[in-house]
N, C-alpha and C. Protein backbone atom coordinates (compact mmCIF):
# COMPACT_ATOMS: atom_id res chain seq x y z
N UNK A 1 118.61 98.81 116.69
CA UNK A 1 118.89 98.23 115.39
C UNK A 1 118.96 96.71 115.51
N UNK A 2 118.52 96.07 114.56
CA UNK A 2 118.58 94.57 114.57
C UNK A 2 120.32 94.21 113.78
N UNK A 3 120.30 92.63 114.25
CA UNK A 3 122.03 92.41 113.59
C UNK A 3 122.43 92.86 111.95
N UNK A 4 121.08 92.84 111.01
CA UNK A 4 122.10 93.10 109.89
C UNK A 4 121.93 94.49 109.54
N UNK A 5 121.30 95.40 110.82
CA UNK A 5 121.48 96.56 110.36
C UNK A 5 123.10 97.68 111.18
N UNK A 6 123.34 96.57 112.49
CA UNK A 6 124.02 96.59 112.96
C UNK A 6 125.56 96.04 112.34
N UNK A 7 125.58 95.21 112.11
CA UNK A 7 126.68 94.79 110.39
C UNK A 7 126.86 95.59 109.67
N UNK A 8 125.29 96.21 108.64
CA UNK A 8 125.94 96.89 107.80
C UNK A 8 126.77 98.16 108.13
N UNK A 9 126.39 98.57 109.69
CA UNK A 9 126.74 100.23 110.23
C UNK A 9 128.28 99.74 110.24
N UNK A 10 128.55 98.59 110.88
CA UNK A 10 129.66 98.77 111.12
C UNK A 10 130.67 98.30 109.81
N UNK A 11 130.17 97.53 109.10
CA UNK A 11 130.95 97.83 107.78
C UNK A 11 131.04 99.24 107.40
N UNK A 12 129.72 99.70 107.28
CA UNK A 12 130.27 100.95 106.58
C UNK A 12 131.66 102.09 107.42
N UNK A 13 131.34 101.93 109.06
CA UNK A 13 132.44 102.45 109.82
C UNK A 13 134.10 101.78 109.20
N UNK A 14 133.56 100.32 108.92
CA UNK A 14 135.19 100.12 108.28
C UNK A 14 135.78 100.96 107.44
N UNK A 15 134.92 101.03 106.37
CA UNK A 15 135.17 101.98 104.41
C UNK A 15 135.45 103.24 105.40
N UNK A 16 134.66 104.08 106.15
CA UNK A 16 134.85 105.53 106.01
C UNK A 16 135.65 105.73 107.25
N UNK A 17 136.27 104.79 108.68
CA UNK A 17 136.63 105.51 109.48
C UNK A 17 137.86 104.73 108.95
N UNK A 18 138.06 103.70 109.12
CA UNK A 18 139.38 102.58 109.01
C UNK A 18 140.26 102.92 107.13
N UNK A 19 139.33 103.29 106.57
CA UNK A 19 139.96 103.08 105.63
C UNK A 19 139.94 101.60 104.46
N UNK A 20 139.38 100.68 105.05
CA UNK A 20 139.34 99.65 104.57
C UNK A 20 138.39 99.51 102.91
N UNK A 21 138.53 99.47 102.44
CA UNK A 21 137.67 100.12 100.48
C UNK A 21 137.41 98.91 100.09
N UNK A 22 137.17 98.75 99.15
CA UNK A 22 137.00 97.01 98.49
C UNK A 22 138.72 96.87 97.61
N UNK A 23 138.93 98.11 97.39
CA UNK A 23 140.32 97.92 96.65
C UNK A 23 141.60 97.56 97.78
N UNK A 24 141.29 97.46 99.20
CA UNK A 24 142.21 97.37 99.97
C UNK A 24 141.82 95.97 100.36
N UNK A 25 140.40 95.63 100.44
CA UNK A 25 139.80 93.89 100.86
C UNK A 25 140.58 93.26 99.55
N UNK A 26 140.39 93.43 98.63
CA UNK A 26 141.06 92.79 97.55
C UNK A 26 142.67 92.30 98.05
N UNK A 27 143.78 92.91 98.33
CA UNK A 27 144.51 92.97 99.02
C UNK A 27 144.80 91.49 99.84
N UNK A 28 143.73 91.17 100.28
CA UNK A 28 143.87 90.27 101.58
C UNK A 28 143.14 89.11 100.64
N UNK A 29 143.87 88.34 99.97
CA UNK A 29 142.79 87.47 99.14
C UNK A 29 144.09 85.98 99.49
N UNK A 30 144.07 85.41 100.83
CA UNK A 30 144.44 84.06 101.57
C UNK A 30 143.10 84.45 102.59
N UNK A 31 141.92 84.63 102.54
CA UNK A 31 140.82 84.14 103.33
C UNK A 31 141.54 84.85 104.96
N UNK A 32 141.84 86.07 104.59
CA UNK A 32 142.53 86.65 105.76
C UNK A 32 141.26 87.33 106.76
N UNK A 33 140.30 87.59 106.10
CA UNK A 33 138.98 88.37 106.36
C UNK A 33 138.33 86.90 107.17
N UNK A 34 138.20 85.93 106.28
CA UNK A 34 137.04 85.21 107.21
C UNK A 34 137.70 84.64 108.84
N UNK A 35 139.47 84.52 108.60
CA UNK A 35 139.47 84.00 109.67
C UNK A 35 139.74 85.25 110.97
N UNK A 36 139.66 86.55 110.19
CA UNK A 36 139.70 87.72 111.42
C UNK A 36 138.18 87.62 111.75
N UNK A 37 137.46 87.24 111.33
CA UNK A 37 136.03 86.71 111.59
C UNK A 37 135.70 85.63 112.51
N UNK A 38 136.30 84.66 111.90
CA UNK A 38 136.79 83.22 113.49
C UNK A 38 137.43 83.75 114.43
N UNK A 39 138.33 84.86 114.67
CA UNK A 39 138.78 85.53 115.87
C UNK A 39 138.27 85.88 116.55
N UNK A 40 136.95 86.69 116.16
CA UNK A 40 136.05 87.60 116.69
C UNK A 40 135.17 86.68 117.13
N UNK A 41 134.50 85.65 116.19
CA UNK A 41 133.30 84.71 116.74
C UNK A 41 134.10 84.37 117.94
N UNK A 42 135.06 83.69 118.08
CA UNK A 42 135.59 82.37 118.95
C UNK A 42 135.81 83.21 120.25
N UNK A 43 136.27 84.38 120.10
CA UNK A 43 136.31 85.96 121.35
C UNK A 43 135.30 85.50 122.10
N UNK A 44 133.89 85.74 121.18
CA UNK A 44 132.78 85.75 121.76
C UNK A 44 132.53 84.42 122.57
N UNK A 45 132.40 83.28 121.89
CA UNK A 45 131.79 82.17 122.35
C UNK A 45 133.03 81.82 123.70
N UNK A 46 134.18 82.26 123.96
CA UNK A 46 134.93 82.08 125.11
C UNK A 46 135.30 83.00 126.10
N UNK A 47 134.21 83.82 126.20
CA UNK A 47 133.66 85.09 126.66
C UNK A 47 134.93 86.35 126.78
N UNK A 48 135.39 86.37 125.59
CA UNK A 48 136.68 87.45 126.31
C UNK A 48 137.86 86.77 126.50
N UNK A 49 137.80 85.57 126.20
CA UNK A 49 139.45 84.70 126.71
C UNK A 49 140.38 84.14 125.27
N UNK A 50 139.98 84.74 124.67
CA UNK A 50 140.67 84.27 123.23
C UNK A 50 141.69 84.45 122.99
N UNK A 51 142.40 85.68 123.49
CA UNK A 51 144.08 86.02 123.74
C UNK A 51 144.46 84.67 124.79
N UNK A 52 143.90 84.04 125.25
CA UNK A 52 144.28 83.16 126.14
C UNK A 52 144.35 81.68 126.11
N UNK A 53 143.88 81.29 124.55
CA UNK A 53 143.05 80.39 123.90
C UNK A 53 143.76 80.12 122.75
N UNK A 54 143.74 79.09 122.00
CA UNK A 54 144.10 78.48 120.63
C UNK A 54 143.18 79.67 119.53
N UNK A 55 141.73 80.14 119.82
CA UNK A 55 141.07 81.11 119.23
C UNK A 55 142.01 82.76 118.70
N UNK A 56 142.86 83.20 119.60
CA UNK A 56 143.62 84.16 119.03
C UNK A 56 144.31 83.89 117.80
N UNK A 57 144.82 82.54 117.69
CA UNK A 57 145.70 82.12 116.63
C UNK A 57 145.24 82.33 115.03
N UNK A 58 143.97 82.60 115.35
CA UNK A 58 143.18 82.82 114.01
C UNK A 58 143.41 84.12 113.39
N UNK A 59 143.54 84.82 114.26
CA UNK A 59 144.11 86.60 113.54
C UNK A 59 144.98 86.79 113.17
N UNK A 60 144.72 86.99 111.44
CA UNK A 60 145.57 86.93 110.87
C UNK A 60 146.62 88.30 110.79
N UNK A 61 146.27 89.55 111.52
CA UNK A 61 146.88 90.83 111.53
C UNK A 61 147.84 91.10 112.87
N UNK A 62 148.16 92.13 112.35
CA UNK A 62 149.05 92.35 113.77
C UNK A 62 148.40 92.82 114.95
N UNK A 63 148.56 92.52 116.22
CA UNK A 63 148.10 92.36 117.39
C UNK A 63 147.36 93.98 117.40
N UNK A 64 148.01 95.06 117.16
CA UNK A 64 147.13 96.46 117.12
C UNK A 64 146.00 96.49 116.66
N UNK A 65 145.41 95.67 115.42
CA UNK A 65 144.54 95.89 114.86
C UNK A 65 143.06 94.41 115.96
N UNK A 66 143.84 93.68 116.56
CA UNK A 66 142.88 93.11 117.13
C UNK A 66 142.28 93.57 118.33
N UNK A 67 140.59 94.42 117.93
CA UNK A 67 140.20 95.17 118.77
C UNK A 67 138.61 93.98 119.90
N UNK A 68 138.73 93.21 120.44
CA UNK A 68 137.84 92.88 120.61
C UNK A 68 136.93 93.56 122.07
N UNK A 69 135.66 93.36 121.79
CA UNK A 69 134.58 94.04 123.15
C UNK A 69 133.90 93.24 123.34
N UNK A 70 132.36 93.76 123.49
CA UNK A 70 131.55 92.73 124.19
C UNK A 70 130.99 92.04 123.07
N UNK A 71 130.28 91.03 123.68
CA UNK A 71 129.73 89.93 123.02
C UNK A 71 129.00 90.40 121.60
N UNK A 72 128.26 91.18 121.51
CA UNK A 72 127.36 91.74 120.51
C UNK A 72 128.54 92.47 119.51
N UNK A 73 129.55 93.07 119.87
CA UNK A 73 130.33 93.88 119.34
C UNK A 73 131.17 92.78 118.18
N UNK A 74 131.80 91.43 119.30
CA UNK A 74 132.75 90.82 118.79
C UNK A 74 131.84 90.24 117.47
N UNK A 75 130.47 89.65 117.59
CA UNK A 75 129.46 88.71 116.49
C UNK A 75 129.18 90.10 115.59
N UNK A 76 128.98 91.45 115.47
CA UNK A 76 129.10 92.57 114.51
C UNK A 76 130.22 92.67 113.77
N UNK A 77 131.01 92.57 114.73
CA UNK A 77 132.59 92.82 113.85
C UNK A 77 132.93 91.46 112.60
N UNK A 78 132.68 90.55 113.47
CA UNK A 78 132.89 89.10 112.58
C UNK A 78 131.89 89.06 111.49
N UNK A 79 130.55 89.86 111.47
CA UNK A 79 129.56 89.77 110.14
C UNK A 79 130.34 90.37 109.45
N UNK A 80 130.32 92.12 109.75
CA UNK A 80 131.05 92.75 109.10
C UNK A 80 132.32 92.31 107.84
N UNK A 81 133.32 91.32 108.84
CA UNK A 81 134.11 91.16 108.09
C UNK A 81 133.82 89.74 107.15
N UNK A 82 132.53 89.46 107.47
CA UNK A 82 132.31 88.46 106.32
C UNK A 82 131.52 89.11 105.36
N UNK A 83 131.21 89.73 105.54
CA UNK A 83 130.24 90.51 104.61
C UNK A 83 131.07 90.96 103.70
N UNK A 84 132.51 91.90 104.09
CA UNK A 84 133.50 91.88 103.32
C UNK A 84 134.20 91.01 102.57
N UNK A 85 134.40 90.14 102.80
CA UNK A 85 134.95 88.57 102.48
C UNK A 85 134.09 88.13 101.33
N UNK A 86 132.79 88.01 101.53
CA UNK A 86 131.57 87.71 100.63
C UNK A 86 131.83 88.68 99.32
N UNK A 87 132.01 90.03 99.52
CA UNK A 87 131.80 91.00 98.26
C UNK A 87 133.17 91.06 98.03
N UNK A 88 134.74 90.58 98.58
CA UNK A 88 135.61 90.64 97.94
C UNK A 88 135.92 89.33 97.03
N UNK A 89 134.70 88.41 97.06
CA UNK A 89 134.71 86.82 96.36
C UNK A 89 134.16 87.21 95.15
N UNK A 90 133.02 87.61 95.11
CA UNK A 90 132.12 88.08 94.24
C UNK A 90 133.07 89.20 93.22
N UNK A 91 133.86 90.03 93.94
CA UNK A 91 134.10 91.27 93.08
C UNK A 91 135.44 89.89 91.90
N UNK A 92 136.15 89.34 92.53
CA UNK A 92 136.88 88.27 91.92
C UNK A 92 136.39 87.03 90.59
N UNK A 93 135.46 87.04 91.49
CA UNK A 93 134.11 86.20 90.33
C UNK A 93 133.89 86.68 88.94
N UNK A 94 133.73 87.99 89.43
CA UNK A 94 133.22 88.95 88.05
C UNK A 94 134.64 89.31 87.02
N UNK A 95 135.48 89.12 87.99
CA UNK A 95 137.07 89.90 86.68
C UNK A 95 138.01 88.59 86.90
N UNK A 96 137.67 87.02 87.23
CA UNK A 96 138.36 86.19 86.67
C UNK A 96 139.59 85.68 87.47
């Protein structure tokens, strides 16, 4: 699979395994999504050392939910959650 087919899989794993809906992204509306997104990028670009780094500080959730892996995984997860971020702006756009 190429990256945005790899994104969308794993968004959709968010909605159906995690639970995460657009009515629950709504929820998180302080830009909590893009910077669990800077968590994940910054993971990546400091190969795995981000718990170790000013880069952890960006996650905005509690430490259980910060799952990071390998390089390809951490830049999926971070689309993912912009992709979410993107359609929870938009869904806001539309109802004001």
């Amino acid at each position: 699979m190429n990256g945005i087919e790899l994104i969308a899989q794993e968004r959709q794993r968010q909605i159906e395994g995690e639970g995460w809906t657009p009515e629950h992204d709504d929820q998180h509306d302080d830009g909590e999504m893009a910077q669990a997104a800077i968590a994940y990028v910054l993971d990546e670009m400091y190969g795995g050392l981000a718990q170790d780094t000013e880069a952890f500080a960006w996650f905005p959730w509690e430490l259980r939910w910060w799952k990071p892996k390998d390089r390809i995984s951490n830049l999926v997860r971070a689309g993912a959650l912009i992709a979410a971020e993107i359609d929870r702006l938009q869904r806001k756009d539309k109802t004001g």
